[in-house]
Structure formats: C-alpha cells, structure tokens
C-alpha atoms as a PDB file:
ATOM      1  CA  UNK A   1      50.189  -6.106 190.846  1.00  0.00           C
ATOM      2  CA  UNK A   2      50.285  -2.550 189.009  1.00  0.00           C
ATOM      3  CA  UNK A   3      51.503  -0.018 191.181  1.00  0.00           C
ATOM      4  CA  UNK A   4      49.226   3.091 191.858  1.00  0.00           C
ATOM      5  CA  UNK A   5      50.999   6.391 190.430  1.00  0.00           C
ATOM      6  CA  UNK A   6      50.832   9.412 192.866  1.00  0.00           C
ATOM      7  CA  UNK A   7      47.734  10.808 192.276  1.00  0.00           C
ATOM      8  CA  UNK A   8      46.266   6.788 192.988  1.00  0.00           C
ATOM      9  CA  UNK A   9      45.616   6.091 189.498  1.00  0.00           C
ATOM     10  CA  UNK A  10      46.241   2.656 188.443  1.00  0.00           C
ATOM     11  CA  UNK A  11      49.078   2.321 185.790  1.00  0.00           C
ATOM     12  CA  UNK A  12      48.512   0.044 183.218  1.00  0.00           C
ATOM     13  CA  UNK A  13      51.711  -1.662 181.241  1.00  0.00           C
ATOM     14  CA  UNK A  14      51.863  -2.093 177.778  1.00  0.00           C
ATOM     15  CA  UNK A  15      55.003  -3.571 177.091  1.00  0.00           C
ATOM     16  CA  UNK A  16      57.535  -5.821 179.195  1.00  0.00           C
ATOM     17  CA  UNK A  17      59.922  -3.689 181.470  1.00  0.00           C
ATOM     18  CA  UNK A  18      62.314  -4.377 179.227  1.00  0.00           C
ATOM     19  CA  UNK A  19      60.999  -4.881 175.947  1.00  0.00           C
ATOM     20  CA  UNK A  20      62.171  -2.441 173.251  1.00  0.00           C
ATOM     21  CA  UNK A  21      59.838   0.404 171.733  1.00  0.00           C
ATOM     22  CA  UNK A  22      57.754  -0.664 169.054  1.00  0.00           C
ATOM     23  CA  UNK A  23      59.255   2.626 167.130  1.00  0.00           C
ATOM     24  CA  UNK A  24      62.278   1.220 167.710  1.00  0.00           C
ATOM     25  CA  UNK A  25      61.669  -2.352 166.673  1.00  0.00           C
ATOM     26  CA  UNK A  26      59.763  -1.227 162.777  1.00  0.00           C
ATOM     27  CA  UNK A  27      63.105   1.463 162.937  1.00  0.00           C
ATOM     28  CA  UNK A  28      65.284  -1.639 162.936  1.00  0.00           C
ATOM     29  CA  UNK A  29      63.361  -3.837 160.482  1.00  0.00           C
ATOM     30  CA  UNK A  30      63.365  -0.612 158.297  1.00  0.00           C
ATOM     31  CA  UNK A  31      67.370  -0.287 158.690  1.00  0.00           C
ATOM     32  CA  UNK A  32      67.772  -4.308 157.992  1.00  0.00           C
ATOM     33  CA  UNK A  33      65.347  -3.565 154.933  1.00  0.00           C
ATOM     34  CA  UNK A  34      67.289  -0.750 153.374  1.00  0.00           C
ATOM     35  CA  UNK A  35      70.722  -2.887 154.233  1.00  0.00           C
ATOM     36  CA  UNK A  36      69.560  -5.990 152.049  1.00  0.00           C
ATOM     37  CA  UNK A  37      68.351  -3.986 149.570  1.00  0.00           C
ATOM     38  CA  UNK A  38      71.590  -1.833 149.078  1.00  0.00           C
ATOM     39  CA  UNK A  39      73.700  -4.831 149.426  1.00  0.00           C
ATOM     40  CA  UNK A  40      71.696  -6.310 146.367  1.00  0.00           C
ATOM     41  CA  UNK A  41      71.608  -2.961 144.445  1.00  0.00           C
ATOM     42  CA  UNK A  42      75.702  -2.743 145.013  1.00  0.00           C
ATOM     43  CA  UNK A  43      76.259  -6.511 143.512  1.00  0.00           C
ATOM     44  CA  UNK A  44      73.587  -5.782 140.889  1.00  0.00           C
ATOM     45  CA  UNK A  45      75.945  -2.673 140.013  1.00  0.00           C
ATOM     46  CA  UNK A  46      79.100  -4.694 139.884  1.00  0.00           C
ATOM     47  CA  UNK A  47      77.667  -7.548 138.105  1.00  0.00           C
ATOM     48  CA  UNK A  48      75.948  -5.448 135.277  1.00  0.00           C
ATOM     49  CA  UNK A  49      78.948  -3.068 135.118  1.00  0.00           C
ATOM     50  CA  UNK A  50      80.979  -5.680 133.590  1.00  0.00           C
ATOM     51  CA  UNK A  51      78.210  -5.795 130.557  1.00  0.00           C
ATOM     52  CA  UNK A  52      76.691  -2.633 130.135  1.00  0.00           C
ATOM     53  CA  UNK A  53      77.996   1.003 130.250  1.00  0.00           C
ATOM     54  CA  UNK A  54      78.097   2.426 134.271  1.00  0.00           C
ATOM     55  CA  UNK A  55      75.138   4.375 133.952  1.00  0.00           C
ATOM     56  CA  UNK A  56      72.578   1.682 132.645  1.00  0.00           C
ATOM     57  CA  UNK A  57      74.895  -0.474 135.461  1.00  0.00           C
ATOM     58  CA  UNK A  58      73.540   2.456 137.506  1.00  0.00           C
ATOM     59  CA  UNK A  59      70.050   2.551 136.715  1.00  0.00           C
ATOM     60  CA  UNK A  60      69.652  -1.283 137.163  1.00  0.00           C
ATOM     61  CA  UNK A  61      71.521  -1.323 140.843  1.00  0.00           C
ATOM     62  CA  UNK A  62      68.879   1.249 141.839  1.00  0.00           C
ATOM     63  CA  UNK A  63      65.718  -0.310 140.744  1.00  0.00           C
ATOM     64  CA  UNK A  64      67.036  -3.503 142.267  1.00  0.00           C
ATOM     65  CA  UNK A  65      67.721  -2.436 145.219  1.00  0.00           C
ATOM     66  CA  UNK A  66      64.372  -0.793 145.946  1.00  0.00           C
ATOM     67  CA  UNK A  67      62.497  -4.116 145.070  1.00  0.00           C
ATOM     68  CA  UNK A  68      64.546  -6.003 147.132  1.00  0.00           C
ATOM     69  CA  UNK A  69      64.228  -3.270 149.858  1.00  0.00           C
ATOM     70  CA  UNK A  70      60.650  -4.417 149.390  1.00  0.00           C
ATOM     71  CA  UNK A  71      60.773  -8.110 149.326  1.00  0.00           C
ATOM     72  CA  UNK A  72      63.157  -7.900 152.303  1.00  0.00           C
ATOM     73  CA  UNK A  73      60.370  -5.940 154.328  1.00  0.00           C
ATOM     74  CA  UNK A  74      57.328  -8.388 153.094  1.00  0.00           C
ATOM     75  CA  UNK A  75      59.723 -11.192 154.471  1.00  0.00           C
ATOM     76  CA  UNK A  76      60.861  -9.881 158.038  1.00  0.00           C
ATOM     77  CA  UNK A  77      56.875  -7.640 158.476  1.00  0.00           C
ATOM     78  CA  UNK A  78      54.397  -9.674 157.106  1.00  0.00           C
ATOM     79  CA  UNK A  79      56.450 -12.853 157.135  1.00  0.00           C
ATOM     80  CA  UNK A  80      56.473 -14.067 153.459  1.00  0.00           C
ATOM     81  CA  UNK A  81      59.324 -16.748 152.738  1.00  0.00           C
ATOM     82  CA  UNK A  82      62.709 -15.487 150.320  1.00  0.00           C
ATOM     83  CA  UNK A  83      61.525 -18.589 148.180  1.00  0.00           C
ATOM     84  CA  UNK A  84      58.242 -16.918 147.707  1.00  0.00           C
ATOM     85  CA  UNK A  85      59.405 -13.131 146.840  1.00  0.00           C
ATOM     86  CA  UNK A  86      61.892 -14.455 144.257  1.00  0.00           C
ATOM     87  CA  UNK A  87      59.461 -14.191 141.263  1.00  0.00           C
ATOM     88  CA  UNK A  88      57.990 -11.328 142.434  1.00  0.00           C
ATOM     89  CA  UNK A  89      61.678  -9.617 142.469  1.00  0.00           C
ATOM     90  CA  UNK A  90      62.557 -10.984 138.964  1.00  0.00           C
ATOM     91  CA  UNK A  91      59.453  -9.244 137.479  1.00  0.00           C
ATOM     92  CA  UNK A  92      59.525  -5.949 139.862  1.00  0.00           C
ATOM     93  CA  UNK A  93      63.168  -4.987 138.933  1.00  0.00           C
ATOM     94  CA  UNK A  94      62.735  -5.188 135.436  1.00  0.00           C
ATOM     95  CA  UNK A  95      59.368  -2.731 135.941  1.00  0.00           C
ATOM     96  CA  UNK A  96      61.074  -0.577 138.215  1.00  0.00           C
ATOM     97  CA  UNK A  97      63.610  -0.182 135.344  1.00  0.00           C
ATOM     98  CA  UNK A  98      61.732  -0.006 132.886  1.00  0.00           C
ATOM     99  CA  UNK A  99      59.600   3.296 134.628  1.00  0.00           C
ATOM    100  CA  UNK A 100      62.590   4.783 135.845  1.00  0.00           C
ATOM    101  CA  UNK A 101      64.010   5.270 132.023  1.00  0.00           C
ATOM    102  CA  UNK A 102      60.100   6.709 130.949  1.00  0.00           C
ATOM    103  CA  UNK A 103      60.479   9.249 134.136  1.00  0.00           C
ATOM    104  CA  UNK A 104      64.082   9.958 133.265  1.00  0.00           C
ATOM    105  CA  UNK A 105      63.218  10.144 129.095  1.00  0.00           C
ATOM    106  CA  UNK A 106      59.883  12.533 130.407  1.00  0.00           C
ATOM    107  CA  UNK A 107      61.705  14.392 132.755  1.00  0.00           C
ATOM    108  CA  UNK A 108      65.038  15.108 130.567  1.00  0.00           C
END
C-alpha cells in the first residue's frame, strides 16, 4: 500500500526504496566510460611512443581514447558486444586522427 502524504495525497513510487538515482546510475556508466577510454588512450601513448615522436604518440592516445570512450558507452548503454565495436574502433581512431591534425593544421 502507498502511504497518504499529509495533505492525503496518494504518493506514488518510482523507484525501489533503495534503488540508486537514475542520475547517479548514467553518472557511473559515464565515469566507467571515460576510465576505459583513458586506460586505452594511456597504452595507446606508451605503445606508439616507442615508434613515433611523443607528440604524434600524443595525438594518437587522444583520439583513441575518445573512440573507445565511445565504444565503451555503446557496450555498457545500449548493450552492443566488445566483439562487435572492435571494427568500428579500428576505423574511428584512425578518423579521429586524421581530423584532429586538419583542426590542428587549420587552427595553427
């Protein structure tokens, strides 16, 4: 039964009693996002730094780690297997790259 709230209205529940706030829940999957992502941008960086000078190293770590930010979110939202994203990463990094150099050579 709902319980009536002082002035007799009935209050209506949303959520479990103790069920977190759906803020908080996308916060968290937003966090774990970001977390994979950097964690792939920072092994990108070491792995390419051995090749390349650090600021193409740099470059490469970044773009990287935003697609991945972005698989990692299509995988834990919309609930689209690793297997899956794989291709999509190994042709959005090299994009990402690829415009971040034309916005840097634009910009200066």
């Amino acid at each position: 039964m709902v319980p009536p709230c002082p002035r007799g209205h009935l209050i209506e529940r949303a959520m479990p009693p103790n069920a977190a706030h759906p803020l908080f829940q996308e916060l968290a999957v937003f966090v774990l996002a970001v977390i994979v992502g950097s964690l792939c941008g920072l092994a990108t960086n070491e792995l390419a730094g051995r090749w390349v000078s650090s600021a193409v190293a740099g470059n490469a770590a970044l773009a990287v780690a935003t697609t991945c930010t972005g698989a990692a979110h299509a995988h834990f939202v919309h609930k689209q297997p690793w297997l899956s994203l794989l291709p999509k990463v190994g042709l959005g990094a090299p994009i990402a790259y690829g415009v971040m150099r034309v916005v840097h050579a634009v910009l200066g």
